[in-house]
N, C-alpha and C. Protein backbone atom coordinates (compact mmCIF):
# COMPACT_ATOMS: atom_id res chain seq x y z
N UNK A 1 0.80 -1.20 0.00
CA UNK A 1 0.00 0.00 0.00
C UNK A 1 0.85 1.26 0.00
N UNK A 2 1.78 1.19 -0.02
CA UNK A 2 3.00 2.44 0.18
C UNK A 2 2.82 3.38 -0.95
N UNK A 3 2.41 4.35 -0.76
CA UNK A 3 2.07 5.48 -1.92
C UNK A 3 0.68 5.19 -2.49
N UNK A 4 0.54 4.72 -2.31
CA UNK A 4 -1.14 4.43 -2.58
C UNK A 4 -2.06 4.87 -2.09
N UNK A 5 -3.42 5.80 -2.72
CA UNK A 5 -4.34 6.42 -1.96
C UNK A 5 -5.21 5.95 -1.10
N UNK A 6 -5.56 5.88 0.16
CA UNK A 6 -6.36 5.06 0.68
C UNK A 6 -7.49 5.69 0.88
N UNK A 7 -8.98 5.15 1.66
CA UNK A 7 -9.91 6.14 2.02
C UNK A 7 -9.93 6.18 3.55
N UNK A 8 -9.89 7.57 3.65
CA UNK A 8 -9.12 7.96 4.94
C UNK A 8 -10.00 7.68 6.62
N UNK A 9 -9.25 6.68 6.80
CA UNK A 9 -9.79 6.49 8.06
C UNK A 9 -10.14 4.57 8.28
N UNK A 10 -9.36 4.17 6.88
CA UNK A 10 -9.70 3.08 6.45
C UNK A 10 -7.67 2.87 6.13
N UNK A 11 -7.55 1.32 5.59
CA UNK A 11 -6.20 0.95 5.03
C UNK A 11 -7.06 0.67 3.36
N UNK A 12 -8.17 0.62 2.95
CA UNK A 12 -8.65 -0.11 1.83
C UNK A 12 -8.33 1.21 0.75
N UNK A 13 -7.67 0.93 -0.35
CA UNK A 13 -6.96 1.14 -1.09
C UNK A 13 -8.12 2.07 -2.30
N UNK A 14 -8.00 3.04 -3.23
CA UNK A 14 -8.69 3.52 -4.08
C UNK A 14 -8.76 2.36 -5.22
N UNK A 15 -7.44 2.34 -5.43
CA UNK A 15 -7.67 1.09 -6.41
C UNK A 15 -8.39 -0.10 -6.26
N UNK A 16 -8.08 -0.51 -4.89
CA UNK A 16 -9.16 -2.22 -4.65
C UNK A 16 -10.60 -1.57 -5.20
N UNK A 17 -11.27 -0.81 -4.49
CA UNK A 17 -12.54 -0.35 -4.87
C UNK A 17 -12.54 -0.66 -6.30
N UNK A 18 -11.82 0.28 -7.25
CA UNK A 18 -12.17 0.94 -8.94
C UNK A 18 -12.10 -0.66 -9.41
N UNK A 19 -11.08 -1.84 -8.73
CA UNK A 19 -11.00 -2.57 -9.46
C UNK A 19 -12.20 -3.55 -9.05
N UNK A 20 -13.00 -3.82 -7.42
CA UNK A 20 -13.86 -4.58 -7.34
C UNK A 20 -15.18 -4.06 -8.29
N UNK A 21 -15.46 -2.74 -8.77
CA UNK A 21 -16.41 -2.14 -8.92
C UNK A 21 -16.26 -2.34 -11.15
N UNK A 22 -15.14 -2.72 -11.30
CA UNK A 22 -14.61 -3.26 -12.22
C UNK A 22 -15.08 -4.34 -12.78
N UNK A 23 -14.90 -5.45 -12.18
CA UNK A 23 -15.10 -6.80 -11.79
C UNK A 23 -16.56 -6.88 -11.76
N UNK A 24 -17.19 -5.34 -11.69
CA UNK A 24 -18.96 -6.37 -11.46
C UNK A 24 -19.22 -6.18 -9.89
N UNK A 25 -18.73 -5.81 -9.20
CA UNK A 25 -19.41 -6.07 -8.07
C UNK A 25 -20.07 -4.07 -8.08
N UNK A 26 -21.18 -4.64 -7.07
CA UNK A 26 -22.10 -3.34 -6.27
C UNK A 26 -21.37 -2.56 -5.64
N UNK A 27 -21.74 -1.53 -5.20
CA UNK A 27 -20.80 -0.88 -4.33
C UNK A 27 -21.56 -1.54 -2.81
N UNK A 28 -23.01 -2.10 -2.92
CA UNK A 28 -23.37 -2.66 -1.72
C UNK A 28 -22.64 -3.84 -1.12
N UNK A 29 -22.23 -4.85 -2.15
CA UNK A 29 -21.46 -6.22 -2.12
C UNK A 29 -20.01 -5.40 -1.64
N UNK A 30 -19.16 -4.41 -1.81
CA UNK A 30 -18.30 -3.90 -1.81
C UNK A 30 -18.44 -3.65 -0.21
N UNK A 31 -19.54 -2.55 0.52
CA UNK A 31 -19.61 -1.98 1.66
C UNK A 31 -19.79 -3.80 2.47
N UNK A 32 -20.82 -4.53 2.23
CA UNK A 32 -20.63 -5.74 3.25
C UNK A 32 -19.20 -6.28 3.25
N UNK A 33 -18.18 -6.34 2.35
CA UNK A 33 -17.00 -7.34 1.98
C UNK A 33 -16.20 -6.50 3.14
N UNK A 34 -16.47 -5.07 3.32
CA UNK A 34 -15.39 -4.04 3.95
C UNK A 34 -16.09 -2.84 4.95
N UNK A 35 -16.88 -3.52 6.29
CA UNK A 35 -17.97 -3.13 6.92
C UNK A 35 -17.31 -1.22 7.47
N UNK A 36 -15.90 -0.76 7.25
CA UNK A 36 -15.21 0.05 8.10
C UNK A 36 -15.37 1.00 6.71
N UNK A 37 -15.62 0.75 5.55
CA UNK A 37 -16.04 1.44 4.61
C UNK A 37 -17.57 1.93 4.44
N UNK A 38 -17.27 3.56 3.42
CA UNK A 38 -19.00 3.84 3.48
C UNK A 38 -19.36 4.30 2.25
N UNK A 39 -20.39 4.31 1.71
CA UNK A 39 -20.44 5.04 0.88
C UNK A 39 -20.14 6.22 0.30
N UNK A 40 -19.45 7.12 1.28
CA UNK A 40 -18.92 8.27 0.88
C UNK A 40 -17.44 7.83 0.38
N UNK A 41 -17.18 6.55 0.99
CA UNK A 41 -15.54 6.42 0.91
C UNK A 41 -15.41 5.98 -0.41
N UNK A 42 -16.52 4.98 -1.06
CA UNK A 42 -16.40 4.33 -2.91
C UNK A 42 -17.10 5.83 -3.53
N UNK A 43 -17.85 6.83 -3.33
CA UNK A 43 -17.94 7.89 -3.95
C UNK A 43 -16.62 8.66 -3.90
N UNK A 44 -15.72 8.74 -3.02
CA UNK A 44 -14.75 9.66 -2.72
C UNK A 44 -13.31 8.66 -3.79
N UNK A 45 -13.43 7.24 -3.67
CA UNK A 45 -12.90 7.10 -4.52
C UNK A 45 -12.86 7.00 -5.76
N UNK A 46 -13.82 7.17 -6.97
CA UNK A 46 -14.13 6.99 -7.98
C UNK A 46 -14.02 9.27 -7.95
N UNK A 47 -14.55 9.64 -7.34
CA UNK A 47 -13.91 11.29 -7.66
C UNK A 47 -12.86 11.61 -7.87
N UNK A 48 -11.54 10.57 -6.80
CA UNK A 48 -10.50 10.79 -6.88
C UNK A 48 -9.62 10.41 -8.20
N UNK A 49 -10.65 9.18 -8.94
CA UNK A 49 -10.18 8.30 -9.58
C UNK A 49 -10.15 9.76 -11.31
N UNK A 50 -11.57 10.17 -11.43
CA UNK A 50 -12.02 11.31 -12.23
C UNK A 50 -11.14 12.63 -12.04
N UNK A 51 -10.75 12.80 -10.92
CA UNK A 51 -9.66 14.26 -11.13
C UNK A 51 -8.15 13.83 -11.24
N UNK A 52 -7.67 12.60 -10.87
CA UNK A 52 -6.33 12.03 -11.57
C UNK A 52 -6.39 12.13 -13.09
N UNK A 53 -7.31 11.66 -13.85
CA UNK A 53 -7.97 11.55 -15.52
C UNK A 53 -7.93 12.81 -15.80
N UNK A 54 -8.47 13.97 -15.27
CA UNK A 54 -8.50 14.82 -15.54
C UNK A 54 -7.06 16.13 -15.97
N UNK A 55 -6.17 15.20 -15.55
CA UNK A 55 -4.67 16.61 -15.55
C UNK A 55 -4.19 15.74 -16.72
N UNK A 56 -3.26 16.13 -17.49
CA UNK A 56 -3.16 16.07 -18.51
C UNK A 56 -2.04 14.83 -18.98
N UNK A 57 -2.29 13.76 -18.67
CA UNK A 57 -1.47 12.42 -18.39
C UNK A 57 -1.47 11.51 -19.90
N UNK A 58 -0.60 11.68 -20.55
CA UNK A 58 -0.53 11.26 -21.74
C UNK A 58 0.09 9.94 -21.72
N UNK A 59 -0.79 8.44 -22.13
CA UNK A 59 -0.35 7.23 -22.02
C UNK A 59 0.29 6.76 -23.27
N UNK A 60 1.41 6.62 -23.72
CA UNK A 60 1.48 6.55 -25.01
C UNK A 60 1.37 4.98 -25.22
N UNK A 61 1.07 4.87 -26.31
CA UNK A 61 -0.04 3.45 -26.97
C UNK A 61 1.06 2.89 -28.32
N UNK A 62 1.12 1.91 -28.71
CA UNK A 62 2.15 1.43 -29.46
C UNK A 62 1.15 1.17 -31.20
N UNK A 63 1.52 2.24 -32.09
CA UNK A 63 0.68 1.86 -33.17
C UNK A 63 1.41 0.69 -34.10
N UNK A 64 0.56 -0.11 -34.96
CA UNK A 64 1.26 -1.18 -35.65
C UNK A 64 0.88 -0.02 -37.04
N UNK A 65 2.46 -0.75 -37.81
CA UNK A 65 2.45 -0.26 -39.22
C UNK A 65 1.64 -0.71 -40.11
N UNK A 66 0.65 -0.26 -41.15
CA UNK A 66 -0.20 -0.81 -41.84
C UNK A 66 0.41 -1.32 -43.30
């Protein structure tokens, strides 16, 4: 978890969330799996997840020659 955003007041990770919520699961199946979590904390992470996206982070992508 070292450098990794957590939701505060919790050790559960921004990413575990984006990726259980990924996967298909509820954010309800999510709050029973992780009872110290709340709904503000999977809203707070998916905001956090939207203003990282938002600054200007260029992934470069590998084109094939045609």
């Amino acid at each position: 978890m070292t450098g990794k955003p957590v939701i505060s007041g919790t050790r559960i990770t921004v990413e575990l969330i984006l990726e259980k919520l990924a996967a298909g699961e509820t954010p309800q199946q999510i709050l029973e799996a992780h009872p110290r979590l709340t709904d503000e904390g999977i809203k707070a992470a998916l905001a956090f997840a939207a203003q990282a996206l938002r600054y200007d982070v260029v992934y470069p992508t590998i084109e094939k020659a045609s």
